[in-house]
Protein backbone atom coordinates (compact mmCIF):
# COMPACT_ATOMS: atom_id res chain seq x y z
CA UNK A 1 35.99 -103.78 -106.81
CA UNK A 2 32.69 -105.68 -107.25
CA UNK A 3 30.40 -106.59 -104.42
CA UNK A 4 31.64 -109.17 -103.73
CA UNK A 5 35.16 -108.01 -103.31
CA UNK A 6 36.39 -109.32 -106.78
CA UNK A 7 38.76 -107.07 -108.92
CA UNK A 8 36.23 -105.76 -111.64
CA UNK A 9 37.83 -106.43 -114.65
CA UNK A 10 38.75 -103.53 -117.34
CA UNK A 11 40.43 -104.12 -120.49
CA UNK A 12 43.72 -102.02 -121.18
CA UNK A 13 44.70 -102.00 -124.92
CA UNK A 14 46.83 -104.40 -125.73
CA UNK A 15 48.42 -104.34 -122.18
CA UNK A 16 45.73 -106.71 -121.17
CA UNK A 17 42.92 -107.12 -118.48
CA UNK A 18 43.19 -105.57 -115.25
CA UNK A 19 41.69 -108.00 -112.62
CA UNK A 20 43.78 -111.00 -114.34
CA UNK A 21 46.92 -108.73 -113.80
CA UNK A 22 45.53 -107.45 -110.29
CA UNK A 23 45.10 -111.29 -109.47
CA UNK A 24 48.44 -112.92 -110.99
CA UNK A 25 50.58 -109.89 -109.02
CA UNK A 26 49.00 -110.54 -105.58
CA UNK A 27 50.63 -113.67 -105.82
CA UNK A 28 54.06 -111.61 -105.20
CA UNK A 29 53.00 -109.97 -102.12
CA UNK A 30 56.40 -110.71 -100.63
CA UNK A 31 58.16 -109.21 -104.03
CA UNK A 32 56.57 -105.93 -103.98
CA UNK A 33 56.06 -105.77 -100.04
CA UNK A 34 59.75 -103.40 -100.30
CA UNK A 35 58.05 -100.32 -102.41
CA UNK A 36 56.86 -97.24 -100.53
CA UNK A 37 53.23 -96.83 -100.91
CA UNK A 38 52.56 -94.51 -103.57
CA UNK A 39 55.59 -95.87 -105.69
CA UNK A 40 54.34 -96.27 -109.32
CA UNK A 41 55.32 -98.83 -112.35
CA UNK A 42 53.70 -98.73 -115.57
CA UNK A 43 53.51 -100.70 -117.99
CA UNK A 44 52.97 -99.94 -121.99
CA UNK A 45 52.84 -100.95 -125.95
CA UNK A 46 56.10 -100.03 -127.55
CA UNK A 47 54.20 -98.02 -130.16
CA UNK A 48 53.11 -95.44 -127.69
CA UNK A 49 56.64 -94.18 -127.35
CA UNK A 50 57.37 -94.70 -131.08
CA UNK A 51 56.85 -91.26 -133.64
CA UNK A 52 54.16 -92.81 -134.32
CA UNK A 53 52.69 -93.37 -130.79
CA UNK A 54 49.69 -92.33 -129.37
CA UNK A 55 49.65 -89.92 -127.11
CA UNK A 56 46.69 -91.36 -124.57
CA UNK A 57 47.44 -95.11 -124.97
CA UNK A 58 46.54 -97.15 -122.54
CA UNK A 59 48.91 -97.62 -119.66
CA UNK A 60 48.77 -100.60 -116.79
CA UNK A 61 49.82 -98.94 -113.94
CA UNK A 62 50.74 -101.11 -110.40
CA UNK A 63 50.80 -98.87 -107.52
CA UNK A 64 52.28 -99.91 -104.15
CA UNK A 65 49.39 -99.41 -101.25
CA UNK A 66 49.59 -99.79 -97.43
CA UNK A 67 47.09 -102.82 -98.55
CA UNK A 68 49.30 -104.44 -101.41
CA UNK A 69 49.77 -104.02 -105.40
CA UNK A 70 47.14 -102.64 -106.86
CA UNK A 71 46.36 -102.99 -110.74
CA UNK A 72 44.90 -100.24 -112.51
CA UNK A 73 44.21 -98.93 -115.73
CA UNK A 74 45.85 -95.43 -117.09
CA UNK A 75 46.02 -93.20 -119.45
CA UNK A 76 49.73 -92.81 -121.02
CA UNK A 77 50.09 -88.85 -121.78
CA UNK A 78 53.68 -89.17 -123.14
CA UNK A 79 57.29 -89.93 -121.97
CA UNK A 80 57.43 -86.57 -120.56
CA UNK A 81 54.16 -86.51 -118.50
CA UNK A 82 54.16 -89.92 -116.93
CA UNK A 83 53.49 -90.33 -113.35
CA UNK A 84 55.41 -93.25 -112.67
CA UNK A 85 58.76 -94.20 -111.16
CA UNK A 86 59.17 -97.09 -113.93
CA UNK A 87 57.95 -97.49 -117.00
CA UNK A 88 58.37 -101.00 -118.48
CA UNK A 89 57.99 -100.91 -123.28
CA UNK A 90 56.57 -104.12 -124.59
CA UNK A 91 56.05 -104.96 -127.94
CA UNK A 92 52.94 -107.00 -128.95
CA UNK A 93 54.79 -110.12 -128.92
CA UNK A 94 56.56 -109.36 -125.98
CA UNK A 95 52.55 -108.47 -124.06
CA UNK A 96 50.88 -111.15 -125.32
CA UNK A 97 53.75 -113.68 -123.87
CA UNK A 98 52.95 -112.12 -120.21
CA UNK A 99 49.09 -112.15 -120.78
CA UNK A 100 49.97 -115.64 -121.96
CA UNK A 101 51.38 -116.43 -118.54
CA UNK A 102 49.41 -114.23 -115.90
CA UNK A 103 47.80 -118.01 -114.62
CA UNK A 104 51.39 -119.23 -114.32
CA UNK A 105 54.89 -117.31 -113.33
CA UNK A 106 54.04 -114.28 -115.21
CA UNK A 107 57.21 -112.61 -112.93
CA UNK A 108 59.37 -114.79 -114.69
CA UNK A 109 58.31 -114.36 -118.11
CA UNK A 110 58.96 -110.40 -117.17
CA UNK A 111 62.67 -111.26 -116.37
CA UNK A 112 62.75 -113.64 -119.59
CA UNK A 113 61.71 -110.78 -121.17
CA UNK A 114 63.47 -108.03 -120.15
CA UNK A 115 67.10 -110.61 -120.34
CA UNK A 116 66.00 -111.04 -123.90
CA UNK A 117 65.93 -107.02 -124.77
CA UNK A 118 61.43 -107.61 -125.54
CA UNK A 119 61.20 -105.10 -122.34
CA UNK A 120 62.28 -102.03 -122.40
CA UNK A 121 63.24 -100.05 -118.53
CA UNK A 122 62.81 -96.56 -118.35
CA UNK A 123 63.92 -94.93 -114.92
CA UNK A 124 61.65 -91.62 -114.31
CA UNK A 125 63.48 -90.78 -111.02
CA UNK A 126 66.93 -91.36 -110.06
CA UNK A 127 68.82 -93.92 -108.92
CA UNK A 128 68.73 -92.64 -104.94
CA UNK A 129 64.71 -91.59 -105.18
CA UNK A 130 63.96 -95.11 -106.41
CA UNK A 131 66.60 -96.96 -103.38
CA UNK A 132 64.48 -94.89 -101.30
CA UNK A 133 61.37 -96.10 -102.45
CA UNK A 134 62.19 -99.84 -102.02
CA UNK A 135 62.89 -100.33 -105.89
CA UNK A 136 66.76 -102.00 -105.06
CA UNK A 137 65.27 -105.77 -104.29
CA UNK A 138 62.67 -105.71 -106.80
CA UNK A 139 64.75 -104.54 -109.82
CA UNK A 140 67.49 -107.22 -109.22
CA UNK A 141 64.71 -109.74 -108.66
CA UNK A 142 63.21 -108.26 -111.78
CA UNK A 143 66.41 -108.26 -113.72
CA UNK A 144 66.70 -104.34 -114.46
CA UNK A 145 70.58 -103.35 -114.49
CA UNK A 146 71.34 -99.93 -113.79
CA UNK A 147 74.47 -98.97 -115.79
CA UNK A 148 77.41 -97.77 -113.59
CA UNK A 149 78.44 -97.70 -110.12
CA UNK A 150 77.12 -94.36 -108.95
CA UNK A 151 74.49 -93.68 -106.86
């Protein structure tokens, strides 16, 4: 943060810049209020999980705090070293269409998105951990189906 309390801003790759991200999220205080603090989503280019990927890419991470959402920028080290409970796979088109609406209902392109198969849902803990950590409202709200009735 600045001096002035402002989110600096840091940009993330193609994922986009943090304090516009940090800025259009706090508008969903009430969406994310359910996670745990400490619960993680992240957020990446499609081409980072690809063959051809890169391990390091850039990664936008939102981590739940006693405080709120808060936006950061990451490193990704690979599928298998992530830190985070979700990680949400954009292509380009799909990224630019949220950076494209981060001053409007940026949540909603994220569920257009994800309904249209442009985001990609990755589950790094299971089904009970992430119930546990609040996840339940904000993936239906988010439009993430888990497949199957087990828990």
């Amino acid at each position: 943060m600045s001096e002035n309390g402002a989110m600096a801003s840091t940009f993330v790759g193609s994922v986009g810049d943090v304090g516009r991200w940090q800025v259009a999220l706090a508008a969903y205080k009430s969406t994310f209020s359910c996670l745990a603090p400490g619960s993680r989503i992240g957020l990446v280019v499609e081409a980072a999980l690809s063959d051809a990927g890169r391990v390091g890419s850039s990664m936008l991470v939102w981590q739940a705090t006693d405080q709120g959402l808060r936006v950061q920028a990451g490193n990704f080290p690979g599928f298998e070293q992530t830190d985070v409970d979700i990680l949400m796979v954009a292509d380009d088109a799909a990224l630019a269409s949220m950076n494209d609406s981060l001053e409007a209902d940026v949540l909603a392109t994220v569920r257009r998105l994800i309904r249209d198969g442009k985001i990609l849902f990755f589950a790094r803990k299971t089904r009970r951990d992430l119930d546990n950590a609040g996840y339940e409202d904000l993936l239906d709200q988010l439009g993430f189906a888990f497949m199957g009735a087990c828990r």
